[in-house]
PDB file of N, CA and C in Angstrom:
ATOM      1  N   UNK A   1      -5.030 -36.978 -18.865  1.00  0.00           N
ATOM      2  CA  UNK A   1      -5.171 -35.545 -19.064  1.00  0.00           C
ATOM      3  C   UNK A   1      -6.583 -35.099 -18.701  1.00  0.00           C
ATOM      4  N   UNK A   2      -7.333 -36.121 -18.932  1.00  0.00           N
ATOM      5  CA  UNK A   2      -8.877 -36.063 -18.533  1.00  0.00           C
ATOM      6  C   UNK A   2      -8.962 -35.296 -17.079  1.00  0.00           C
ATOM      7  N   UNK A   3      -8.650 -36.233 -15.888  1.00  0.00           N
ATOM      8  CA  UNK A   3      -8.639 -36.129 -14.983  1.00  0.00           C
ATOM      9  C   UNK A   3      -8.002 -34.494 -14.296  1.00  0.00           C
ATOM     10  N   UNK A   4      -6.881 -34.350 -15.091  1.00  0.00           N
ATOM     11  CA  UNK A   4      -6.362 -33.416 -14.884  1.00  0.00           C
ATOM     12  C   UNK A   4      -7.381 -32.142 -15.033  1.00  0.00           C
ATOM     13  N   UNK A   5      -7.998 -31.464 -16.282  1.00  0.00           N
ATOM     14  CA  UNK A   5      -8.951 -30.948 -16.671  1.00  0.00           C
ATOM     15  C   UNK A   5      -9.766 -30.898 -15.934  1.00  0.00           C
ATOM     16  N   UNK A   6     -10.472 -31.745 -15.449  1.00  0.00           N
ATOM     17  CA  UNK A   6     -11.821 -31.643 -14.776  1.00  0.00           C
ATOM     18  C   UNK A   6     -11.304 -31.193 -12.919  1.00  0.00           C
ATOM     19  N   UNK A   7     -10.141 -31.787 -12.628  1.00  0.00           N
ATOM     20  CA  UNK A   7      -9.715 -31.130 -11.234  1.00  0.00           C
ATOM     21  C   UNK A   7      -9.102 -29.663 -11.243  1.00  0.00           C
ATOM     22  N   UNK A   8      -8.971 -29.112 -12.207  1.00  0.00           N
ATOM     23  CA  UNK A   8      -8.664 -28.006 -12.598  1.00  0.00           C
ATOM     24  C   UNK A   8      -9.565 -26.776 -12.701  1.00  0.00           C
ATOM     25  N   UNK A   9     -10.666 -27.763 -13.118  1.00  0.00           N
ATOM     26  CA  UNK A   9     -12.074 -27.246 -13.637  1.00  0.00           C
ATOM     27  C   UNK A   9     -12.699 -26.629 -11.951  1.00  0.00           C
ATOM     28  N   UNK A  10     -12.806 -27.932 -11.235  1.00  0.00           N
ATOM     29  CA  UNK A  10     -13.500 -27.966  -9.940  1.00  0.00           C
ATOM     30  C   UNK A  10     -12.797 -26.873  -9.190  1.00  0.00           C
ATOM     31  N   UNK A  11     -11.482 -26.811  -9.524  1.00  0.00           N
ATOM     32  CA  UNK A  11     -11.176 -26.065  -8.336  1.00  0.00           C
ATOM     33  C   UNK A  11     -11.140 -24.965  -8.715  1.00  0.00           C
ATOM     34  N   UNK A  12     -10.865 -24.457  -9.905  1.00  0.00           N
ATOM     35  CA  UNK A  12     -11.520 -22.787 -10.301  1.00  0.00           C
ATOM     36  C   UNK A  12     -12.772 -22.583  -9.528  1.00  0.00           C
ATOM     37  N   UNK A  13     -13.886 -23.622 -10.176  1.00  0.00           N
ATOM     38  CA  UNK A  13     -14.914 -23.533  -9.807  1.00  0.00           C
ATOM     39  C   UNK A  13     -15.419 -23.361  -8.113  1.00  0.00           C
ATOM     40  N   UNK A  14     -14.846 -23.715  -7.393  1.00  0.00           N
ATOM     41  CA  UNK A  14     -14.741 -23.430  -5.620  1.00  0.00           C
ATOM     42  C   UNK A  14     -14.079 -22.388  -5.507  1.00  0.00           C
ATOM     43  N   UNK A  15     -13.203 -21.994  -6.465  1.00  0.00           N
ATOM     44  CA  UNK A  15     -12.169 -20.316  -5.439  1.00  0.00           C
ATOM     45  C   UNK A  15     -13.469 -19.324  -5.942  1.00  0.00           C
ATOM     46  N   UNK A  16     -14.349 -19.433  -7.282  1.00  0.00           N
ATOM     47  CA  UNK A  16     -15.377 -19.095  -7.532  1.00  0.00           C
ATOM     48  C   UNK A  16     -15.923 -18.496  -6.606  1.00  0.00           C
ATOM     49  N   UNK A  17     -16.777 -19.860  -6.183  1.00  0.00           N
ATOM     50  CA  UNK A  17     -17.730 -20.029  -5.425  1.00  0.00           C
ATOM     51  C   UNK A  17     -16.912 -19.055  -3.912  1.00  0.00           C
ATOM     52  N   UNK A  18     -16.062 -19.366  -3.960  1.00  0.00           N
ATOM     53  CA  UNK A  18     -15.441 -18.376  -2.397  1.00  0.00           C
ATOM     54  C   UNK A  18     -15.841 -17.254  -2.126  1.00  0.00           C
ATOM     55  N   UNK A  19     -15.240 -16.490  -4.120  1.00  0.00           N
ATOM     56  CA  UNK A  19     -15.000 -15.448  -4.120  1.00  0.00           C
ATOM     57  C   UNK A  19     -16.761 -14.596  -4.105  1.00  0.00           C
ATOM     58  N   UNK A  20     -17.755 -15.410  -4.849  1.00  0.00           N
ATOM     59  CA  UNK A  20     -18.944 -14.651  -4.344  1.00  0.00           C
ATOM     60  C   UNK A  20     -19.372 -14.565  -3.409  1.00  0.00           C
ATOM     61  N   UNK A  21     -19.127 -15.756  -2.252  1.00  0.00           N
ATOM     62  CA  UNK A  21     -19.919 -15.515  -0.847  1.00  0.00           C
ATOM     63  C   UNK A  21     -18.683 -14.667   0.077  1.00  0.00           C
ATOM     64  N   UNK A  22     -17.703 -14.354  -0.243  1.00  0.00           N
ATOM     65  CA  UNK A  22     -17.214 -13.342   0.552  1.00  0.00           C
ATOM     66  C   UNK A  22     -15.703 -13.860   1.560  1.00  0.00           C
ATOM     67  N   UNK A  23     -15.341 -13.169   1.959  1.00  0.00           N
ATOM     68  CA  UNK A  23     -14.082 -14.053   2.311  1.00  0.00           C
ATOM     69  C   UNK A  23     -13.842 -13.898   3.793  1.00  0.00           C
ATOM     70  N   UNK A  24     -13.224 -14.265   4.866  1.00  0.00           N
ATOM     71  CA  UNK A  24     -13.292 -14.438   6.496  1.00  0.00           C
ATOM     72  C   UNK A  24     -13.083 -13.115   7.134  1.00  0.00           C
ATOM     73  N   UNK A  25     -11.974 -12.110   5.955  1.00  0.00           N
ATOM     74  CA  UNK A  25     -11.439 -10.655   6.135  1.00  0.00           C
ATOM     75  C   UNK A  25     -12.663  -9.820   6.479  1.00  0.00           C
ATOM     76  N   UNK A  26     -12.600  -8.813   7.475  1.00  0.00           N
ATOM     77  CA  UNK A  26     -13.953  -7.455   7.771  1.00  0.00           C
ATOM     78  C   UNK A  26     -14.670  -6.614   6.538  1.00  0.00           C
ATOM     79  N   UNK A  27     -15.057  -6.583   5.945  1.00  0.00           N
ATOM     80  CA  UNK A  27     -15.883  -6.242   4.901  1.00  0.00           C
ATOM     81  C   UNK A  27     -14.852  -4.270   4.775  1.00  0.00           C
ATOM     82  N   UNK A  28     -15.525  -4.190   6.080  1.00  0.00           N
ATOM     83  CA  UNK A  28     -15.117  -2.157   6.312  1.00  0.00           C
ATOM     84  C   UNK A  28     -13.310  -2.240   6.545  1.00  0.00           C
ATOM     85  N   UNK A  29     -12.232  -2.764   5.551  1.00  0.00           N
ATOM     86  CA  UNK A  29     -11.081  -2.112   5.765  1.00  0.00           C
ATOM     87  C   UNK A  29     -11.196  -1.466   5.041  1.00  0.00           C
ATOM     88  N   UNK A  30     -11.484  -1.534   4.143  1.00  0.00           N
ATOM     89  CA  UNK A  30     -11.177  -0.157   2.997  1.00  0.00           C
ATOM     90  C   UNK A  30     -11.287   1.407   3.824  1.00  0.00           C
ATOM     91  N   UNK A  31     -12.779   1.158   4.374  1.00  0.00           N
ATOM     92  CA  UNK A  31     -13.275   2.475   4.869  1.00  0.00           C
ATOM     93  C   UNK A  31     -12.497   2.567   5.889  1.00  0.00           C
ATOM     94  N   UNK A  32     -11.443   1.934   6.881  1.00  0.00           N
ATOM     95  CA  UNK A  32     -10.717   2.324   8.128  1.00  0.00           C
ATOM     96  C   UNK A  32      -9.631   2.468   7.586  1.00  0.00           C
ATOM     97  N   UNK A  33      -9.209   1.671   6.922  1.00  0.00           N
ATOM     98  CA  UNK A  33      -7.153   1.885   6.573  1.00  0.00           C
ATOM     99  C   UNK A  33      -7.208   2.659   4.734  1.00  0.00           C
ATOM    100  N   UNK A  34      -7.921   2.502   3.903  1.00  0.00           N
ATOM    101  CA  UNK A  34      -8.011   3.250   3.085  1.00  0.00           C
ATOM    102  C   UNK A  34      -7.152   4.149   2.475  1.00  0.00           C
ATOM    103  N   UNK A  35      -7.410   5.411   3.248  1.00  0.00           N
ATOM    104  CA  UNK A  35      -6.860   6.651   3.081  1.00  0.00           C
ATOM    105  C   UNK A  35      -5.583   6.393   3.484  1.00  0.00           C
ATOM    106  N   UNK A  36      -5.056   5.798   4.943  1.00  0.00           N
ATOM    107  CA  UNK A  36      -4.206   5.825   5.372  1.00  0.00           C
ATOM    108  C   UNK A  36      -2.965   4.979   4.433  1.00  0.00           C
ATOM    109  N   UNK A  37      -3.657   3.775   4.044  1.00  0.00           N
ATOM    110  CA  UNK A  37      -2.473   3.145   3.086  1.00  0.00           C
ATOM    111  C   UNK A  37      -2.647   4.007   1.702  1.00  0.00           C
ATOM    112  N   UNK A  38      -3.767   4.956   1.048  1.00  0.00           N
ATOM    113  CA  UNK A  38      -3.097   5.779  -0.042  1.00  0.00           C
ATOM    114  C   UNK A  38      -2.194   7.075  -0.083  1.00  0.00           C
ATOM    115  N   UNK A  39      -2.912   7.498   1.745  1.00  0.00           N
ATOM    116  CA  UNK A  39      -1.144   8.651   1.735  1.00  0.00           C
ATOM    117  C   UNK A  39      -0.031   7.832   2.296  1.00  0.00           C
ATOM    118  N   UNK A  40       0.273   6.416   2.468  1.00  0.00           N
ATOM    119  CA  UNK A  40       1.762   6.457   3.480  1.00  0.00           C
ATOM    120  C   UNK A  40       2.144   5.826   2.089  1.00  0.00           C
ATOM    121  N   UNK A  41       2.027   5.178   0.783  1.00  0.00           N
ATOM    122  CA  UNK A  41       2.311   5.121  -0.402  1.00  0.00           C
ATOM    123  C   UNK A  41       2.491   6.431  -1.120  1.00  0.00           C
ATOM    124  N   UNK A  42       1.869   7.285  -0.608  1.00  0.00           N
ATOM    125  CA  UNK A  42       2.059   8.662  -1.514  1.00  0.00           C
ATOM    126  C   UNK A  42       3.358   9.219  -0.994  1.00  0.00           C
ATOM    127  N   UNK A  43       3.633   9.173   0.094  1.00  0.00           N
ATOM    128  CA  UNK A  43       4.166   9.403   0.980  1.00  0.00           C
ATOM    129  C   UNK A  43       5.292   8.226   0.554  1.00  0.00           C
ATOM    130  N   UNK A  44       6.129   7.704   0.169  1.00  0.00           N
ATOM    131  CA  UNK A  44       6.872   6.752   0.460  1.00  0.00           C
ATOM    132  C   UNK A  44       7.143   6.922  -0.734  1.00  0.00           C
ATOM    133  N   UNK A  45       6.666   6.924  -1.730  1.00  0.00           N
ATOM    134  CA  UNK A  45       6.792   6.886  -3.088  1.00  0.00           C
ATOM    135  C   UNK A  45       7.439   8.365  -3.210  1.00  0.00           C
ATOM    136  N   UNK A  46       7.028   9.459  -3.110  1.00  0.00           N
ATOM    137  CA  UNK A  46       7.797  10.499  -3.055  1.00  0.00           C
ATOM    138  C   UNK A  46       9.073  10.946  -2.221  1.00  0.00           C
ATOM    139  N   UNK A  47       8.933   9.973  -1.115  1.00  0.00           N
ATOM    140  CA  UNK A  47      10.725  10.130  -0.633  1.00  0.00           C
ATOM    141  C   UNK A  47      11.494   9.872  -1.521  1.00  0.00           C
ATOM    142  N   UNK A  48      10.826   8.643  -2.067  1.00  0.00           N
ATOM    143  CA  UNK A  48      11.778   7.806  -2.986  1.00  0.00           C
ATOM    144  C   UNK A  48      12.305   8.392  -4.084  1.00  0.00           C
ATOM    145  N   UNK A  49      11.803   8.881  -4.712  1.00  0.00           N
ATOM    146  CA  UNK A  49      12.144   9.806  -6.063  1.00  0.00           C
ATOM    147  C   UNK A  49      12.851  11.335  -5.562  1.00  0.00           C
ATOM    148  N   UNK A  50      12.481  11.494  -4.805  1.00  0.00           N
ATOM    149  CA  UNK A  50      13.421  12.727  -3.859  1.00  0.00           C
ATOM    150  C   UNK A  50      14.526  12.242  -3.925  1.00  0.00           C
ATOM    151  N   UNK A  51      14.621  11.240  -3.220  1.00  0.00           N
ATOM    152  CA  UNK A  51      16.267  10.967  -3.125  1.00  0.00           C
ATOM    153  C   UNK A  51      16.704  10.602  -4.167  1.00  0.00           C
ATOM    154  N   UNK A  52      16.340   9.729  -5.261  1.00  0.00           N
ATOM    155  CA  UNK A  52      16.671   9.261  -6.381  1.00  0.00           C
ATOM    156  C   UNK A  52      16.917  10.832  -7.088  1.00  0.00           C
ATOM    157  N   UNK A  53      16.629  11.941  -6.993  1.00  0.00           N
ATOM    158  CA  UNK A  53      16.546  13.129  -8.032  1.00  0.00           C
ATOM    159  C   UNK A  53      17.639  14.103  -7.333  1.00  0.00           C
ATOM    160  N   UNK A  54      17.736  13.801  -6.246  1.00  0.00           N
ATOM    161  CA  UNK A  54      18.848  15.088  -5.475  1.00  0.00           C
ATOM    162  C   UNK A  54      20.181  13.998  -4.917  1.00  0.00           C
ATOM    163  N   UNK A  55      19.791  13.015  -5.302  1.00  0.00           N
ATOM    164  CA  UNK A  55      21.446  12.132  -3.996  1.00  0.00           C
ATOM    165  C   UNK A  55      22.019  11.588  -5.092  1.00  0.00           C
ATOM    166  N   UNK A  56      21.567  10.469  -6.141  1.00  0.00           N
ATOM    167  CA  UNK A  56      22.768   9.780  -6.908  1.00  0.00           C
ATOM    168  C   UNK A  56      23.222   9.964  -7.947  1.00  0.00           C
ATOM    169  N   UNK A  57      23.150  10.646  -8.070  1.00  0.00           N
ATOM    170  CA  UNK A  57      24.145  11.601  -9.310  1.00  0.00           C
ATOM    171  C   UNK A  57      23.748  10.919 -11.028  1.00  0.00           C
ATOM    172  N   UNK A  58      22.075  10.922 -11.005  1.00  0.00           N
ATOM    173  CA  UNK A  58      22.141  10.689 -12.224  1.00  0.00           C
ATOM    174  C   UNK A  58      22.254  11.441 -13.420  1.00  0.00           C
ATOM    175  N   UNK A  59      22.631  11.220 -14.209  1.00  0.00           N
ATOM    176  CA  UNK A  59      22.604  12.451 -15.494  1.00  0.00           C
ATOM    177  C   UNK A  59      21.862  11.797 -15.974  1.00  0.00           C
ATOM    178  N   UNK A  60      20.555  12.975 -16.172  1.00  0.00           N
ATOM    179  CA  UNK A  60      19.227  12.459 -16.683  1.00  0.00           C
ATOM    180  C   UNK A  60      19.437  13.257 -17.977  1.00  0.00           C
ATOM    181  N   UNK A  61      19.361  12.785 -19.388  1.00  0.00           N
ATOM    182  CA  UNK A  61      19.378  13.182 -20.354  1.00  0.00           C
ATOM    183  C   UNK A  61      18.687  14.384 -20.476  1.00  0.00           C
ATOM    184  N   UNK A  62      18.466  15.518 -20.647  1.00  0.00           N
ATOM    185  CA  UNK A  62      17.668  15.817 -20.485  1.00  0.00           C
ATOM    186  C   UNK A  62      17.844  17.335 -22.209  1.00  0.00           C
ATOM    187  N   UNK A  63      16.527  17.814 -22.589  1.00  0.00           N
ATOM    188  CA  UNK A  63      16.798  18.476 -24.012  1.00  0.00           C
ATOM    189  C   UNK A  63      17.573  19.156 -24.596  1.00  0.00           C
ATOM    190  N   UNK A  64      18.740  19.377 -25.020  1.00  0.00           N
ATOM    191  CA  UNK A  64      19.096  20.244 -25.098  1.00  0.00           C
ATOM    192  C   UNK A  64      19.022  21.696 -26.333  1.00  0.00           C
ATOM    193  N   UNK A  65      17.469  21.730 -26.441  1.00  0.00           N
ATOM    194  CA  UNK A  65      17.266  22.340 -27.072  1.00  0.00           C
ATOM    195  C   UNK A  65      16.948  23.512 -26.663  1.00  0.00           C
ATOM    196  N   UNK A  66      18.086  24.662 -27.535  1.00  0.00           N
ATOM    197  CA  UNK A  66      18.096  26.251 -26.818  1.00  0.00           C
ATOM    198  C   UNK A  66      19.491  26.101 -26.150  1.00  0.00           C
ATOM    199  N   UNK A  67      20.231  25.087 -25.404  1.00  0.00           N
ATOM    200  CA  UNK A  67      21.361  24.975 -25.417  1.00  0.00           C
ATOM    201  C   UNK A  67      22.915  24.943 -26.655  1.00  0.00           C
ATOM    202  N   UNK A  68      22.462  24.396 -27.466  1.00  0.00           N
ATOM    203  CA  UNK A  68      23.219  23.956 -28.548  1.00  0.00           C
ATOM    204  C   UNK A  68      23.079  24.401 -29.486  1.00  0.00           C
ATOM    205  N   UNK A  69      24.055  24.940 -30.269  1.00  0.00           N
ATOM    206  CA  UNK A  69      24.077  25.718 -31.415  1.00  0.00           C
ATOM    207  C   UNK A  69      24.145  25.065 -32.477  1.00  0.00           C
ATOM    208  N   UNK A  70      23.959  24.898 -34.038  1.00  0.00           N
ATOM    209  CA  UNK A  70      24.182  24.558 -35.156  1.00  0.00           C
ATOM    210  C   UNK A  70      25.517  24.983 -35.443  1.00  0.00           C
ATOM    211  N   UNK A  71      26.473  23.967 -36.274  1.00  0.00           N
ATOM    212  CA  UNK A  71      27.970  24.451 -36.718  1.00  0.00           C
ATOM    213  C   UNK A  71      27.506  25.924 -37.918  1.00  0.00           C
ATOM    214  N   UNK A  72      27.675  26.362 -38.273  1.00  0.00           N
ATOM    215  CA  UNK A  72      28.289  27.438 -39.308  1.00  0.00           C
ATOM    216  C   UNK A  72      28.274  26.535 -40.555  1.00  0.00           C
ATOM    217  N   UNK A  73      27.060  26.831 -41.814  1.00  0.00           N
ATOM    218  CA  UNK A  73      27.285  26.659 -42.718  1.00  0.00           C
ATOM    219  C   UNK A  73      28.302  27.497 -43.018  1.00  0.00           C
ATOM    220  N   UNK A  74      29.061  26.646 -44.091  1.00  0.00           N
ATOM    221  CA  UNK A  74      30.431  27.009 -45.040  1.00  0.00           C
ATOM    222  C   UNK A  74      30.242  26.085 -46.366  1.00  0.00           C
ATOM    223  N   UNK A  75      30.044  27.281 -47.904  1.00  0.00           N
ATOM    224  CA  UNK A  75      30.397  26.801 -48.759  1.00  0.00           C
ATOM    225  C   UNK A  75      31.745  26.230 -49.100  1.00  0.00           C
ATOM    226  N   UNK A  76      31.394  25.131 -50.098  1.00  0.00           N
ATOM    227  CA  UNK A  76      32.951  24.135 -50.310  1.00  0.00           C
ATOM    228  C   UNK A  76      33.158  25.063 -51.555  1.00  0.00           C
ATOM    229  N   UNK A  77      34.635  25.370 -51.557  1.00  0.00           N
ATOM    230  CA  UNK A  77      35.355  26.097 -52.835  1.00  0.00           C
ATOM    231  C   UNK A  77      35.842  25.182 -53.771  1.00  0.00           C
ATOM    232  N   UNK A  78      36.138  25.489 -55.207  1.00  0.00           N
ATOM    233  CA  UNK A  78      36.075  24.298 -56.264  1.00  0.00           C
ATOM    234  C   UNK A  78      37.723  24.170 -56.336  1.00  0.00           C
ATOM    235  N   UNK A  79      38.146  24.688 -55.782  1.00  0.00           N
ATOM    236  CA  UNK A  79      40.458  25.139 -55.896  1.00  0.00           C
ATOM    237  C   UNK A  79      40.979  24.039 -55.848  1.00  0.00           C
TER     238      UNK A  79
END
């Protein structure tokens, strides 16, 4: 189990070490694709719920308060 632990240890310790000196990827995607991958998600994500809200026929629970009336109190007679 020893062994196990300590190779466990090391190799955290190297993805570490990776992750501070930087990784092979261009530093500037953010600043080129960025925007573009947060509107085609904005964008994609709202088709999606479009269609989910106008095409499959869900019945979305929805309040019905102001719809629905209370029954009619009625006293009980003692006869």
């Amino acid at each position: 189990m020893y062994r196990f632990a300590k190779a466990a240890v090391n190799l955290s310790s190297q993805a570490a070490r990776q992750v501070r000196h930087g990784s092979t990827a261009p530093q500037d995607f953010h600043s080129k694709y960025g925007n573009a991958v947060l509107v085609g998600g904005f964008t994609f994500c709202t088709a999606v719920w479009t269609y989910v809200v106008t095409q499959t026929g869900i019945t979305w629970n929805l309040s019905p308060v102001g719809r629905l009336m209370p029954k009619p109190w009625r006293e009980e007679s003692d006869e």
